[in-house]
Protein backbone atom coordinates (compact mmCIF):
# COMPACT_ATOMS: atom_id res chain seq x y z
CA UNK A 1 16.53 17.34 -26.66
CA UNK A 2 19.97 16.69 -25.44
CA UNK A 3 22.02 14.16 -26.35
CA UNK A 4 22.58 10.74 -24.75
CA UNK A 5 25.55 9.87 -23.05
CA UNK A 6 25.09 6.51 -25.22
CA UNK A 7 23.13 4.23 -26.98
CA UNK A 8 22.05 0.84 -25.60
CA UNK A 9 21.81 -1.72 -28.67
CA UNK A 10 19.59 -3.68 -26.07
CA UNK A 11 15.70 -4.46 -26.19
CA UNK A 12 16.80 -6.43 -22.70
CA UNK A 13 15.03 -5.32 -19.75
CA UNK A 14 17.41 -6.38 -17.28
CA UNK A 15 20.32 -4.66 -19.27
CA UNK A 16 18.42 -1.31 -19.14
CA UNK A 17 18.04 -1.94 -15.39
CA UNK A 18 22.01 -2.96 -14.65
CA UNK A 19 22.65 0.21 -17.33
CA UNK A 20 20.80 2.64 -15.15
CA UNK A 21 23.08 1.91 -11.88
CA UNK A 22 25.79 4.12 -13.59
CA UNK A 23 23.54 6.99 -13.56
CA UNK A 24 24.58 7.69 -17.46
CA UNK A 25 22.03 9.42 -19.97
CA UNK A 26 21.06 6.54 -22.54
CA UNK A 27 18.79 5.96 -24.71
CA UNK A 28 17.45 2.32 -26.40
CA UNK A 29 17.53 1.40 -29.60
CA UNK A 30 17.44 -1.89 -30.20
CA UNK A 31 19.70 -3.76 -33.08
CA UNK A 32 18.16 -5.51 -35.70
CA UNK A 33 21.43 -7.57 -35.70
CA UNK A 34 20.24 -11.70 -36.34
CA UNK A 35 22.51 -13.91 -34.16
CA UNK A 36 23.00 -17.07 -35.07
CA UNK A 37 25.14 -19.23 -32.59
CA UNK A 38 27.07 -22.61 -33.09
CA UNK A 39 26.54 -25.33 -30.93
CA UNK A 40 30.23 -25.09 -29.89
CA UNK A 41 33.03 -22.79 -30.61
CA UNK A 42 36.46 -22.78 -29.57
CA UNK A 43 36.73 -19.56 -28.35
CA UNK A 44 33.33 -18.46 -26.47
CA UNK A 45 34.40 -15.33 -25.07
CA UNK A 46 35.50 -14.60 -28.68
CA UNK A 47 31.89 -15.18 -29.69
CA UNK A 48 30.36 -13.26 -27.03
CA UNK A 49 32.41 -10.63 -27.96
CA UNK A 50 32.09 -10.75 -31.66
CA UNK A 51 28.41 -10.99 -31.47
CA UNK A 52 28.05 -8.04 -29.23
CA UNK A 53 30.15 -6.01 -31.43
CA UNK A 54 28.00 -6.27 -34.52
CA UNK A 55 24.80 -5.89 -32.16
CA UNK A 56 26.60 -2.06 -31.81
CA UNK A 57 27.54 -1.49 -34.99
CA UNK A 58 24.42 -2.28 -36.68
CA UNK A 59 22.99 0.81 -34.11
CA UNK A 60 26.41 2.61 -34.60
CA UNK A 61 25.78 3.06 -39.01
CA UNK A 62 22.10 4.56 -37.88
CA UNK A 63 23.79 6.95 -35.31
CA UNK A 64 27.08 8.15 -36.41
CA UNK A 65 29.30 9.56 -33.94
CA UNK A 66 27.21 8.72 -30.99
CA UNK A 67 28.10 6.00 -28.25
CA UNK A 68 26.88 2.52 -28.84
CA UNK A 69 26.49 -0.01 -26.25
CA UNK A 70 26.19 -3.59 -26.96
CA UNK A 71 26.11 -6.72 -25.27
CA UNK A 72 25.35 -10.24 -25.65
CA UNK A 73 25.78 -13.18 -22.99
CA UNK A 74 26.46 -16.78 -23.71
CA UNK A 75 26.50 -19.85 -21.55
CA UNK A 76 29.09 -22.28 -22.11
CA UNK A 77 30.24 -25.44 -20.82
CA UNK A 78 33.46 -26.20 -22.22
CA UNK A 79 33.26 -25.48 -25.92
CA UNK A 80 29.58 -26.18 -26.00
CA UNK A 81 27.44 -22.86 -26.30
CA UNK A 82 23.43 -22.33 -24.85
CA UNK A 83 21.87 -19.44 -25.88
CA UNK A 84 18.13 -18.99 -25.69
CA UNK A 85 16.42 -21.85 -26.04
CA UNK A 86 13.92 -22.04 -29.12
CA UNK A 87 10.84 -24.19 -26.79
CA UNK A 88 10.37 -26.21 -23.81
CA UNK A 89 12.04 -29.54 -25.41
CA UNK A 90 15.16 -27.18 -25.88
CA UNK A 91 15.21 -25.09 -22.67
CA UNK A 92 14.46 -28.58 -20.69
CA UNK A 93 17.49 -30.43 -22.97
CA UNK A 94 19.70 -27.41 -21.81
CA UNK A 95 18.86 -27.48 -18.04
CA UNK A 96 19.43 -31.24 -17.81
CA UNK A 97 22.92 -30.86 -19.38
CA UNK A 98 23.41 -27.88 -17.06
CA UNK A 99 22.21 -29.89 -13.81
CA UNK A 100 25.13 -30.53 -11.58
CA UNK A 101 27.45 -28.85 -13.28
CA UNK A 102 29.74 -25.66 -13.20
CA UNK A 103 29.16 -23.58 -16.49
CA UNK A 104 30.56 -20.13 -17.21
CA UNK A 105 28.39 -16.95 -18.09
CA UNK A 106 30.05 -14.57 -20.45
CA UNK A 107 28.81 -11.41 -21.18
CA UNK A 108 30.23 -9.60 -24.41
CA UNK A 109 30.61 -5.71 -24.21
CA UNK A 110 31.31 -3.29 -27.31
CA UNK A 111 31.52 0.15 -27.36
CA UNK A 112 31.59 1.77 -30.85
CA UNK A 113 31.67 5.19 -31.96
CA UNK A 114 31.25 5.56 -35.59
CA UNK A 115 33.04 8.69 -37.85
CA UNK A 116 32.37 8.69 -41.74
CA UNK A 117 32.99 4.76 -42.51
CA UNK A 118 35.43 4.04 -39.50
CA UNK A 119 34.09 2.31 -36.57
CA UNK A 120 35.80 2.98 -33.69
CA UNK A 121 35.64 -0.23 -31.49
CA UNK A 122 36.60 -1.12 -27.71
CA UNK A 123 35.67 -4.31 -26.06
CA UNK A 124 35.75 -6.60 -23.00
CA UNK A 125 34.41 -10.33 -22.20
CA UNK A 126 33.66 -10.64 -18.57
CA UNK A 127 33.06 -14.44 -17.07
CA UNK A 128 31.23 -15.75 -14.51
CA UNK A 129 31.10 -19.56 -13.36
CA UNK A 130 28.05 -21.04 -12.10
CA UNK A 131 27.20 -24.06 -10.43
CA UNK A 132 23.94 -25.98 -10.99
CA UNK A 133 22.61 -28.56 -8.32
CA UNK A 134 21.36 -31.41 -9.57
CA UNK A 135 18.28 -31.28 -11.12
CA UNK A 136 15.49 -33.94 -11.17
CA UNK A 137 12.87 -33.66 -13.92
CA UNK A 138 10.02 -32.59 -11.83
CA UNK A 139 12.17 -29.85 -10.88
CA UNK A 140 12.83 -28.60 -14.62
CA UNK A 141 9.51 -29.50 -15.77
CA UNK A 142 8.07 -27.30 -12.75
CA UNK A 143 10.74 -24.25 -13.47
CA UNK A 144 9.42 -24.80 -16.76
CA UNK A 145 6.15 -23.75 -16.10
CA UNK A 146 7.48 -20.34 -14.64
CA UNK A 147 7.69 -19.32 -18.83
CA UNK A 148 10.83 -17.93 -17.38
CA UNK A 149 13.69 -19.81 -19.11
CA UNK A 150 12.93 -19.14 -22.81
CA UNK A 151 14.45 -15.49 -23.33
CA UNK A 152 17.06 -16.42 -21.51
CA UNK A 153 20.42 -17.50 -22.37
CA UNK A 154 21.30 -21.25 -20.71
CA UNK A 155 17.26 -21.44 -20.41
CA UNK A 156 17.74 -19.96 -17.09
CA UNK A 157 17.73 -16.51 -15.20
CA UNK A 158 19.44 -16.24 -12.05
CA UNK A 159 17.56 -13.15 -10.61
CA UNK A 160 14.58 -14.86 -10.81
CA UNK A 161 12.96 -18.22 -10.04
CA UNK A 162 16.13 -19.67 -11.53
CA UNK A 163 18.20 -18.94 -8.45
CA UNK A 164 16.50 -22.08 -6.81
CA UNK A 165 18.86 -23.92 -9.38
CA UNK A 166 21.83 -22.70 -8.35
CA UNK A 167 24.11 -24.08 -6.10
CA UNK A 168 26.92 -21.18 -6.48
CA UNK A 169 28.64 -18.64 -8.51
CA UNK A 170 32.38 -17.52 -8.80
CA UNK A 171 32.77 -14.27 -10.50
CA UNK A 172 30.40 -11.11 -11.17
CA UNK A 173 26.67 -11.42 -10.56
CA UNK A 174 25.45 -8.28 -13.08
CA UNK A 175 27.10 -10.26 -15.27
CA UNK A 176 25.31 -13.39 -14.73
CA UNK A 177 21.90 -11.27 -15.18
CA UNK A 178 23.32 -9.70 -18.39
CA UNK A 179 25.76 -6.62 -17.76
CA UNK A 180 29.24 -6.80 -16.17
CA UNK A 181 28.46 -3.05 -14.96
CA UNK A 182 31.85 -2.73 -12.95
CA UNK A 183 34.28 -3.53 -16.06
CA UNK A 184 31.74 -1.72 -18.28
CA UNK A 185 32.27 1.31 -16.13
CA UNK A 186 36.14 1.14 -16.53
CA UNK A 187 35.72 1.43 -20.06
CA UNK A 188 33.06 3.82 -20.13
CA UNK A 189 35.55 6.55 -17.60
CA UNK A 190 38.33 5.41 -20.59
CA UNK A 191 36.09 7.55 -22.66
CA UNK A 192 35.43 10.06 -20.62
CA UNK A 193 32.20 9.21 -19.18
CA UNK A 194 31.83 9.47 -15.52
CA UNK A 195 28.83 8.83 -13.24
CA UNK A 196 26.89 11.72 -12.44
């Protein structure tokens, strides 16, 4: 069997979707990586980054000197950080601070290539602001009860019932849904890998 053009450190099925527009070989293999994020931090492109880079190195010590993609998207408002909620009390707490707001989505990308010990690392942050209408509680309690918000970060999914939610976004879409694919590209031609 030939070998992948890379790795995706990704169970996500949206990420495998966004991957496949750039017509790469790649194969899945999840990371076993446990994230644990703050409530705030300074810095959360930082995080998003950070956190995406162990996601790929965790893959990257099981598959030296292959290509490692990982990735891991935060929702922030200010210094305050949402990932995926852990019920229905927590995904309904997050939507109501969310409602009528403008939030920023940032996506965390890390590419690592690992020979002997030595990692070899390259990353970007991409951001994307969104704007929530404001939200009445029958309106959360019915999005809700589309299951849809709690494997997502922000307890919301914009290519999905979620959209309804959204008054606007300023930035990249893909990366809203979980993959800044044009940046990613960038970096994947920087090492030599160009679409087929």
């Amino acid at each position: 069997m030939a070998r992948p053009d890379l790795i995706l450190a990704s169970a996500s099925p949206r990420r495998k979707e966004l991957l496949g527009l750039l017509r790469l070989t790649f194969e899945v293999v999840p990371s076993a990586y446990e994230e644990v994020l703050p409530e705030e931090h300074p810095d959360p492109a930082a995080l998003a980054v950070h956190l995406a880079a162990e996601k790929a190195l965790d893959v990257s010590r099981r598959r030296p000197g292959e290509l490692v993609l990982g990735a891991d998207t935060v929702v922030a408002l200010g210094p305050r950080i949402y990932g995926k909620p852990t019920g229905p009390a927590d995904a309904r707490r997050m939507l109501r601070e969310l409602s009528g707001k403008t939030h920023e989505v940032i996506t965390g990308v890390a590419l690592v290539r690992t020979h002997g010990d030595t990692p070899q690392t390259k990353t970007l942050a991409a951001r994307t602001e969104v704007r929530f209408r404001e939200l009445d509680d029958p309106e959360i309690d019915e999005y809700l009860d589309t299951g849809e918000p709690f494997d997502k970060a922000g307890a919301y999914g914009i290519q999905g019932y979620g959209a309804l939610l959204i008054e606007g976004i300023r930035g990249d879409y893909p990366n809203v849904v979980g993959l800044p694919v044009a940046p990613l590209a960038l970096l994947l031609r920087a090492e030599g890998l160009n679409k087929k």
